[in-house]
Protein backbone atom coordinates (compact mmCIF):
# COMPACT_ATOMS: atom_id res chain seq x y z
CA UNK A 1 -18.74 14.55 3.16
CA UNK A 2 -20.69 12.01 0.88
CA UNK A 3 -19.91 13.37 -2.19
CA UNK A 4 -16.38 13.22 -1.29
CA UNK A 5 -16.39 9.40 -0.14
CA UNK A 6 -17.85 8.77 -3.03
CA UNK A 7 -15.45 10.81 -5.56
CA UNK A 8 -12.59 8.87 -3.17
CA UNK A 9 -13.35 5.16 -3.12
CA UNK A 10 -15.00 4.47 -6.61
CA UNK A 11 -11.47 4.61 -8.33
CA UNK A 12 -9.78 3.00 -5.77
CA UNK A 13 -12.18 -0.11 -6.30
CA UNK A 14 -15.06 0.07 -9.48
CA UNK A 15 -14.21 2.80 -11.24
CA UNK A 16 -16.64 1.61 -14.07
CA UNK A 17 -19.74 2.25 -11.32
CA UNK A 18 -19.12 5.85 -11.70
CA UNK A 19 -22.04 6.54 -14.21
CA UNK A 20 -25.28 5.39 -12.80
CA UNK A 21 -27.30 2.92 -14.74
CA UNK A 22 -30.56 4.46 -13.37
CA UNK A 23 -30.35 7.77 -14.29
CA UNK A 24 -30.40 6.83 -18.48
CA UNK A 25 -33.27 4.33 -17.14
CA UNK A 26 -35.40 6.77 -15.88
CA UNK A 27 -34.53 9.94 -18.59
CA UNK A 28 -37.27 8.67 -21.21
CA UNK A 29 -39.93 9.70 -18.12
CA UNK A 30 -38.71 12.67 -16.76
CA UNK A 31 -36.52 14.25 -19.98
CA UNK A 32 -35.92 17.75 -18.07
CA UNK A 33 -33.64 16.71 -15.11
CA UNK A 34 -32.23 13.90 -17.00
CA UNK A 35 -29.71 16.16 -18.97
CA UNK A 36 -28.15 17.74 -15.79
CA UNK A 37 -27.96 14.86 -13.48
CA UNK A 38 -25.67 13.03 -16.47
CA UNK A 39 -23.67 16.02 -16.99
CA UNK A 40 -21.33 16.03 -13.83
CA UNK A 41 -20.31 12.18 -13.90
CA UNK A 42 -19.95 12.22 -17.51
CA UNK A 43 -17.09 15.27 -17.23
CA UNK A 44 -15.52 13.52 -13.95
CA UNK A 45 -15.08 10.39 -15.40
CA UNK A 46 -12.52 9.97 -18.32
CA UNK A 47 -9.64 11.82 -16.78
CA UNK A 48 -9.62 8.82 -14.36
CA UNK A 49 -10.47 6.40 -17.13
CA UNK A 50 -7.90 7.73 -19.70
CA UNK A 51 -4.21 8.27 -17.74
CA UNK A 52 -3.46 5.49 -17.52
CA UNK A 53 0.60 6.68 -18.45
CA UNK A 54 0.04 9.11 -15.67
CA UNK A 55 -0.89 6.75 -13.38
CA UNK A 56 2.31 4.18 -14.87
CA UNK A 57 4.39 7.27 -13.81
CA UNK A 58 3.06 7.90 -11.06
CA UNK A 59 3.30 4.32 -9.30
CA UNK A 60 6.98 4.29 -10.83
CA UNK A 61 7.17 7.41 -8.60
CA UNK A 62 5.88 5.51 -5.50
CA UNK A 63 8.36 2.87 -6.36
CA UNK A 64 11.31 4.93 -6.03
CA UNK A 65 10.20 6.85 -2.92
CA UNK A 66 10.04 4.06 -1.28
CA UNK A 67 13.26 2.53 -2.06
CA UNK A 68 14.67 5.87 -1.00
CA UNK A 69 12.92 5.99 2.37
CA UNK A 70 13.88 2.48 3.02
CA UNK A 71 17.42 3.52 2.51
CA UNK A 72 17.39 6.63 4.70
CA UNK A 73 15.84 4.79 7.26
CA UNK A 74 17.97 2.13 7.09
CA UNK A 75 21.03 4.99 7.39
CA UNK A 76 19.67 6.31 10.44
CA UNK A 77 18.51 3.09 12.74
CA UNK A 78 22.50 3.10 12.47
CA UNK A 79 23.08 6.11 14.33
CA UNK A 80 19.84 6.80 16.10
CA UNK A 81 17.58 4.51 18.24
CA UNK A 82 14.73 3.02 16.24
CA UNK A 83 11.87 4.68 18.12
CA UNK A 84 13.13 7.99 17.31
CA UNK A 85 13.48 7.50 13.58
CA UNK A 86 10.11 6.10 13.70
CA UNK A 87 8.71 9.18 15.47
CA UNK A 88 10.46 11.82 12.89
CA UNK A 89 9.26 9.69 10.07
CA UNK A 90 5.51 9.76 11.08
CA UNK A 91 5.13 13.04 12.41
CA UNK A 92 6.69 14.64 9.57
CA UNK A 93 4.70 12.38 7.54
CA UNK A 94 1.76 13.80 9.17
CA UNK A 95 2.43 17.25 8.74
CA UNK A 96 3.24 16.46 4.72
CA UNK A 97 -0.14 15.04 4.24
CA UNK A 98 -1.77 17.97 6.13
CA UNK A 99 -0.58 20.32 3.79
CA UNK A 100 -1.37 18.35 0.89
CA UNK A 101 -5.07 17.63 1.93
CA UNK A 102 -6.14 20.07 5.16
CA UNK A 103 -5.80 22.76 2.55
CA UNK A 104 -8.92 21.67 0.71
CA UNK A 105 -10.89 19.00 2.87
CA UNK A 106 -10.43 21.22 6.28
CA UNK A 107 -10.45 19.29 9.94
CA UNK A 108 -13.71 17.33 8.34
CA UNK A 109 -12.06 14.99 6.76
CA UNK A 110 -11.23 13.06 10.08
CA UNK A 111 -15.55 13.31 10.36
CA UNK A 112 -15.92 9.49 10.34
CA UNK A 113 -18.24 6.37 11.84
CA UNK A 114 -16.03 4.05 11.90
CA UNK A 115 -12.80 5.52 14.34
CA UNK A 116 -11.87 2.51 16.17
CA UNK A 117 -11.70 0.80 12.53
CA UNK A 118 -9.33 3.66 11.93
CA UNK A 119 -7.70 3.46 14.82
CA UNK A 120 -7.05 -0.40 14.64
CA UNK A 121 -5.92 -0.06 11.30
CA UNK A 122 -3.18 3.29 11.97
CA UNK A 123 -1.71 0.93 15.11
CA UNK A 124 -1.47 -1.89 12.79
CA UNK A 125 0.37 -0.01 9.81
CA UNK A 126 2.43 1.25 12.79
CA UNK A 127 3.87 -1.83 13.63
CA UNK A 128 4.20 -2.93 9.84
CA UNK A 129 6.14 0.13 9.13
CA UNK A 130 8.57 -0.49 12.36
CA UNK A 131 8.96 -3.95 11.48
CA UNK A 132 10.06 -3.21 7.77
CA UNK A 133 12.23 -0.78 9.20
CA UNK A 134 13.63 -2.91 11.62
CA UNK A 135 14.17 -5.67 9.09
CA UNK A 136 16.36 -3.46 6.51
CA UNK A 137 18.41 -2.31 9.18
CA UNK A 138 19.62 -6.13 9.88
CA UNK A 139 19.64 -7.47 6.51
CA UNK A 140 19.98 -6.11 2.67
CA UNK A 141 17.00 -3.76 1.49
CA UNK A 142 16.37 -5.75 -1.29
CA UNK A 143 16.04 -8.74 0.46
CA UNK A 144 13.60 -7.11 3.07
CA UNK A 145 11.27 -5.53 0.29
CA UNK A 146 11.39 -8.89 -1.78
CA UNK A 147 10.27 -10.84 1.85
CA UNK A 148 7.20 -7.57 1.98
CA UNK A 149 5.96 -8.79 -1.62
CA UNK A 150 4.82 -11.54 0.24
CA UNK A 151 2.06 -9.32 1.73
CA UNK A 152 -0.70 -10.39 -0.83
CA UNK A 153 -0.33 -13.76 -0.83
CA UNK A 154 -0.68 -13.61 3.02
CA UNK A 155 -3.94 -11.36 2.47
CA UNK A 156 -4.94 -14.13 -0.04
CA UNK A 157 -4.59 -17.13 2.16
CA UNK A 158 -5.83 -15.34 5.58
CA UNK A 159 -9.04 -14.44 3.47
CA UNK A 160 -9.29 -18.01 2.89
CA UNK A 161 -8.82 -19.54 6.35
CA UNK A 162 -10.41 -16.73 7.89
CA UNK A 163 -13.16 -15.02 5.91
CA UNK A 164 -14.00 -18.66 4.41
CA UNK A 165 -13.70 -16.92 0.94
CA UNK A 166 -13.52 -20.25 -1.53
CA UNK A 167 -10.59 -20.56 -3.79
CA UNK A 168 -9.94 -22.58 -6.79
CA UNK A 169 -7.14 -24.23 -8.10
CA UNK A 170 -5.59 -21.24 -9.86
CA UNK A 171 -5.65 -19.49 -6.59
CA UNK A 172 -3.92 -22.27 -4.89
CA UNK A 173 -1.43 -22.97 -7.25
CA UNK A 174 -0.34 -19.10 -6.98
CA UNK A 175 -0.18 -19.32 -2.94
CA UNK A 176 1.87 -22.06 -3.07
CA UNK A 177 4.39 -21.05 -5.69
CA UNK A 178 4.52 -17.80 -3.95
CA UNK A 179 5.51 -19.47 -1.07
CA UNK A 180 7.94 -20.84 -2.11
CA UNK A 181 9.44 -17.92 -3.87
CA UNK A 182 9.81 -16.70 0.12
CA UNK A 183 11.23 -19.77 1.16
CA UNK A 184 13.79 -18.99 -1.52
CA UNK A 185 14.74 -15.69 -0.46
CA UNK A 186 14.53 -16.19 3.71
CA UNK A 187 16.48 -19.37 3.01
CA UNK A 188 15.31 -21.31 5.83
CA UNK A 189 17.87 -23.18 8.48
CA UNK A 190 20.92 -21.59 6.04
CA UNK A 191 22.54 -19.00 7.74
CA UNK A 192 21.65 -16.32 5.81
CA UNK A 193 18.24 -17.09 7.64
CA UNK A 194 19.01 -13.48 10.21
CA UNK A 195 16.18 -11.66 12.53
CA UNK A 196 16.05 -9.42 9.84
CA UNK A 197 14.21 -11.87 7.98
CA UNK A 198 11.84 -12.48 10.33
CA UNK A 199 10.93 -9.19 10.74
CA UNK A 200 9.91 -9.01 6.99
CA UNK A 201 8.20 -11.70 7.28
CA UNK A 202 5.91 -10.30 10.15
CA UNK A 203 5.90 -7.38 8.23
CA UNK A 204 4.23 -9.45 5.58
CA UNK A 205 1.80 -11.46 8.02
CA UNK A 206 0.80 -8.04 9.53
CA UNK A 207 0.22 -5.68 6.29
CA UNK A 208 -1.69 -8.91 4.59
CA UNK A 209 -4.16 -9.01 7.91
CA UNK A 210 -4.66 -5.58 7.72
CA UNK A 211 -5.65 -5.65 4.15
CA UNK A 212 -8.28 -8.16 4.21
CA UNK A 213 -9.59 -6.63 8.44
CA UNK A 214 -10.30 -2.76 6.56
CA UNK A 215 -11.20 -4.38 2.82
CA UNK A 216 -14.58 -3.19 3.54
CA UNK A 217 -13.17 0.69 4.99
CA UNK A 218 -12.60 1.89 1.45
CA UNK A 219 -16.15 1.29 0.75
CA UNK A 220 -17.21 4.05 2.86
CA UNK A 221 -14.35 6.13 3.35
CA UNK A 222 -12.51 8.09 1.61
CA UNK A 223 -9.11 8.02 0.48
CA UNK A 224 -8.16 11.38 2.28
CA UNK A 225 -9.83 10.37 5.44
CA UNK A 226 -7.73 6.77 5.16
CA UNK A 227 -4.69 8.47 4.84
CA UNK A 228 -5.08 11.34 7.77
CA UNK A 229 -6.11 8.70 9.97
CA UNK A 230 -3.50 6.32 9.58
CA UNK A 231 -0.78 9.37 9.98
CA UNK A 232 -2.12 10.50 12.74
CA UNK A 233 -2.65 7.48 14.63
CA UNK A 234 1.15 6.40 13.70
CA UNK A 235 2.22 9.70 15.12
CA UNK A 236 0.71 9.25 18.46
CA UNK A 237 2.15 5.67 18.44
CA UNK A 238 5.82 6.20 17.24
CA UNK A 239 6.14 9.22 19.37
CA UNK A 240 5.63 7.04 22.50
CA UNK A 241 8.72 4.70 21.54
CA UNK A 242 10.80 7.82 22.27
CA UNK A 243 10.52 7.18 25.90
CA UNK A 244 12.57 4.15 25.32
CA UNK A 245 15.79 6.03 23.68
CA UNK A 246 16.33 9.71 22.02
CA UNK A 247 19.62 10.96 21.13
CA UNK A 248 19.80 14.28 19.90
CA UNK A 249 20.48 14.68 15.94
CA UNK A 250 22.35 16.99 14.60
CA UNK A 251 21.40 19.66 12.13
CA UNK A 252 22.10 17.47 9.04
CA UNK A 253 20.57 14.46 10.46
CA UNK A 254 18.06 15.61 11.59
CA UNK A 255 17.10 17.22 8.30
CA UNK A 256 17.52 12.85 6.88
CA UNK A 257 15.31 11.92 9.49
CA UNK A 258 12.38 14.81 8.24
CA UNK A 259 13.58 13.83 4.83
CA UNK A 260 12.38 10.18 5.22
CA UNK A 261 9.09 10.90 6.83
CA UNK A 262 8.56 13.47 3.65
CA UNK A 263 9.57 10.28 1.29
CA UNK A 264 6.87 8.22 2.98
CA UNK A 265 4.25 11.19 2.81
CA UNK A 266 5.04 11.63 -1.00
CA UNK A 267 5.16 7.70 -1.76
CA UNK A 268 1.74 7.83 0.07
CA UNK A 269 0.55 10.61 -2.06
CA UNK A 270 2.13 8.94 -5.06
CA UNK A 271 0.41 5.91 -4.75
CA UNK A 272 -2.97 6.69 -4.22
CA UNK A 273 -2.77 9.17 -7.31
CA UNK A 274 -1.72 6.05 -9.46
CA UNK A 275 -5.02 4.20 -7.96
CA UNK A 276 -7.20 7.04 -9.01
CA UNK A 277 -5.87 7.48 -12.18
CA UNK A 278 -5.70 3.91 -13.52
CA UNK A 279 -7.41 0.42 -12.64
CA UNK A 280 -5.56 -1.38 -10.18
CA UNK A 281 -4.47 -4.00 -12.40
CA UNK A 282 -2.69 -1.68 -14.99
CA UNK A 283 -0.95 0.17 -12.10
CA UNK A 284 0.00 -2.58 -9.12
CA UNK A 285 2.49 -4.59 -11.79
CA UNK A 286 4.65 -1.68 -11.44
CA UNK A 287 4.87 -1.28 -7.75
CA UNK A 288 7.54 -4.16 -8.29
CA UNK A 289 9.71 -1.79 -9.93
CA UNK A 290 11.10 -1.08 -5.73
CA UNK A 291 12.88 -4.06 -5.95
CA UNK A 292 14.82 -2.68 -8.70
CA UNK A 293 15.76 1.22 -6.85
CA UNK A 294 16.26 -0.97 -3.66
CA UNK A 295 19.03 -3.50 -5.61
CA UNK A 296 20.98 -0.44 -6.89
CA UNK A 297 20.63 1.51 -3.86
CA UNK A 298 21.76 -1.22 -1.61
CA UNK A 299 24.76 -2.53 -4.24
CA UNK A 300 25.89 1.79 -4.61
CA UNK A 301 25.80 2.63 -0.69
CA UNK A 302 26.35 -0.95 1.07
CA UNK A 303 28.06 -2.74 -2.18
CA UNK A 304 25.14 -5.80 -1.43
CA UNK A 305 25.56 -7.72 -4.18
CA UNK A 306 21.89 -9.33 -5.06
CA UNK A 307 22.25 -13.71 -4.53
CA UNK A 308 20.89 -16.14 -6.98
CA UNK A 309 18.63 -16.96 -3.87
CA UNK A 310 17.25 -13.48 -4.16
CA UNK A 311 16.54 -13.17 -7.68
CA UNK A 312 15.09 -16.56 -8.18
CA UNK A 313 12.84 -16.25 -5.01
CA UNK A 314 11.83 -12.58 -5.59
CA UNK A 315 10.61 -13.68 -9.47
CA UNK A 316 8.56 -16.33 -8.06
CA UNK A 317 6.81 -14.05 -5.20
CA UNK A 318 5.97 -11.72 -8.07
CA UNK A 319 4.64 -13.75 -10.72
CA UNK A 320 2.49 -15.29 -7.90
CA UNK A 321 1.01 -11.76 -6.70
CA UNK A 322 0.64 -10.73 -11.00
CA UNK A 323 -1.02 -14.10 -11.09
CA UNK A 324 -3.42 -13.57 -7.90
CA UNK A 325 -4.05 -9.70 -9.42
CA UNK A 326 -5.35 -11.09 -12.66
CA UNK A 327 -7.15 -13.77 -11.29
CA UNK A 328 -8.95 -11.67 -8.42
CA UNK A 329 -9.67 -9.11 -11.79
CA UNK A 330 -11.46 -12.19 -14.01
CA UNK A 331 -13.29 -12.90 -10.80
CA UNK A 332 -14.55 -9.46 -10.51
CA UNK A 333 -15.34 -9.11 -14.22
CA UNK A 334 -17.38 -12.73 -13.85
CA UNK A 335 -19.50 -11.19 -11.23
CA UNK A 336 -19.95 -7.66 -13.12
CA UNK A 337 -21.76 -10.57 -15.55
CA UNK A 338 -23.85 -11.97 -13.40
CA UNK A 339 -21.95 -14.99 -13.11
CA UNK A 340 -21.62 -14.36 -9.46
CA UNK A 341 -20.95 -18.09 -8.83
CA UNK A 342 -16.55 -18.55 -9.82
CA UNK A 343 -14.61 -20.87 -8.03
CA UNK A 344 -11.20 -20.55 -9.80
């Protein structure tokens, strides 16, 4: 179960700490088991190091699953109460994932020290999720996803105030223009200004709190074990939110509400992929390609034509979260140096 945390998490966050310094340290005194304690990370390493276009293609691939679960979810809150396209969409979510990782990890990949993290974390994405689906159903998709960019700088500044991380100007300067890129897009005290955009923005408050409360998870766990916990703990919590309404679907709707929940377990798988395939900072820039599916999506099945607000503010929000990526990356690269002391 070590070995596989380890094979997990070091793409998802230092990729480069894959090959050990100590072992070519200590080969000059012990030549014999030198050679075949090299061999295994050397052979694991560049297929994650050299994809990069896979992982590009990949991400793209999250992208669009996304948009199109956002849509079909969107679709069905109009027909069917909220709780019980939440429900479909996590259980069949759950079973997806099963059969893409049960098949090789077994039941041990829920073996883990750290469940109420886990469980903390699958009730939190719960709510994000029902809150993002909540806020597309009142208001244009592309408006709701462009509010959810928001996420990082809300991770950013919550580190800040909370964790007492220090920030520099640069990191300042991109909070601030970031928000008000979302100022742009909710519009504040126009009337465009709808609970839909509320919930996207709690959406955004939530996801970024999650993201800096389980930063230190991926250190220890892997990405399998991540991902089966936080479908399974979704399941158990969407599933209760049928006692407040079901109606039953028929045939062909029910097959869109399994259909989403198999878009979410794919965009899941999707992304993750890109992550292990491809630093973080080559990979992320694309994840704003959703705002693109979710604009033709919303303008070819709703005729939402994107505003001037929209386009302005969602530019803004991403520049800021490029400009946060790149600046957490020099930060990182400073320490790798030994600089260890940035304040940028």
């Amino acid at each position: 179960m070590s070995t596989e945390t380890e094979d997990d998490t070091v793409p998802l966050i230092a990729r480069a700490g894959s090959v050990p310094m100590t072992t070519s340290a200590s080969a000059p005194a012990e030549p014999a088991p030198a050679a075949p304690a090299a061999q295994p990370a050397v052979s694991t390493s560049p297929a994650r190091v050299d994809n990069i276009p896979l992982g590009i293609l990949f991400m793209i691939g999250a992208t669009v699953m996304f948009a199109l679960s956002s849509a079909l979810a969107k679709w069905q809150v109009a027909l069917y109460p909220v709780g019980e396209v939440m429900a479909f969409r996590s259980i069949s979510s759950l079973l997806v994932c099963s059969l893409f990782v049960l098949p090789f990890t077994g039941l041990s990949v829920f073996a883990t020290r750290k469940v109420h993290q886990h469980v903390a974390r699958g009730l939190s994405q719960a709510i994000s999720q029902t809150l993002t689906v909540l806020a597309v159903s009142l208001m244009p998709i592309a408006g709701a996803i462009a509010i959810g960019f928001s996420a990082p700088l809300f991770a950013a500044l919550i580190s800040v105030l909370w964790l007492g991380e220090r920030a520099g100007p640069v990191r300042w300067a991109a909070l601030l223009f970031g928000f008000v890129g979302v100022l742009i897009v909710t519009e504040p005290g126009a009337d465009s200004l709808s609970l839909g955009a509320l919930f996207a923005l709690g959406n955004a408050v939530m996801y970024g709190s999650v993201t800096v409360a389980v930063r230190g998870m991926t250190k220890t766990e892997s990405a399998n074990t991540l991902l089966m916990w936080q479908m399974l703990t979704m399941s158990f919590f969407h599933s209760f939110l049928l006692l407040f309404g079901f109606r039953m679907p028929t045939p062909i709707d029910a097959l869109m509400l399994v259909g989403t929940g198999v878009c979410n377990a794919v965009q899941q798988y999707f992304w993750t992929k890109a992550l292990h395939l491809a630093p973080t900072t080559a990979v992320s820039p694309f994840y704003y390609m959703t705002l693109v599916w979710a604009m033709v999506i919303g303008f070819l099945v709703w005729g939402d034509q994107p505003t001037l607000a929209l386009l302005a503010g969602s530019a803004i929000v991403i520049v800021s979260g490029l400009i946060l990526l790149w600046h957490e990356a020099q930060q990182r690269k400073a320490k790798q140096a030994g600089g260890g002391q940035t304040q940028s």
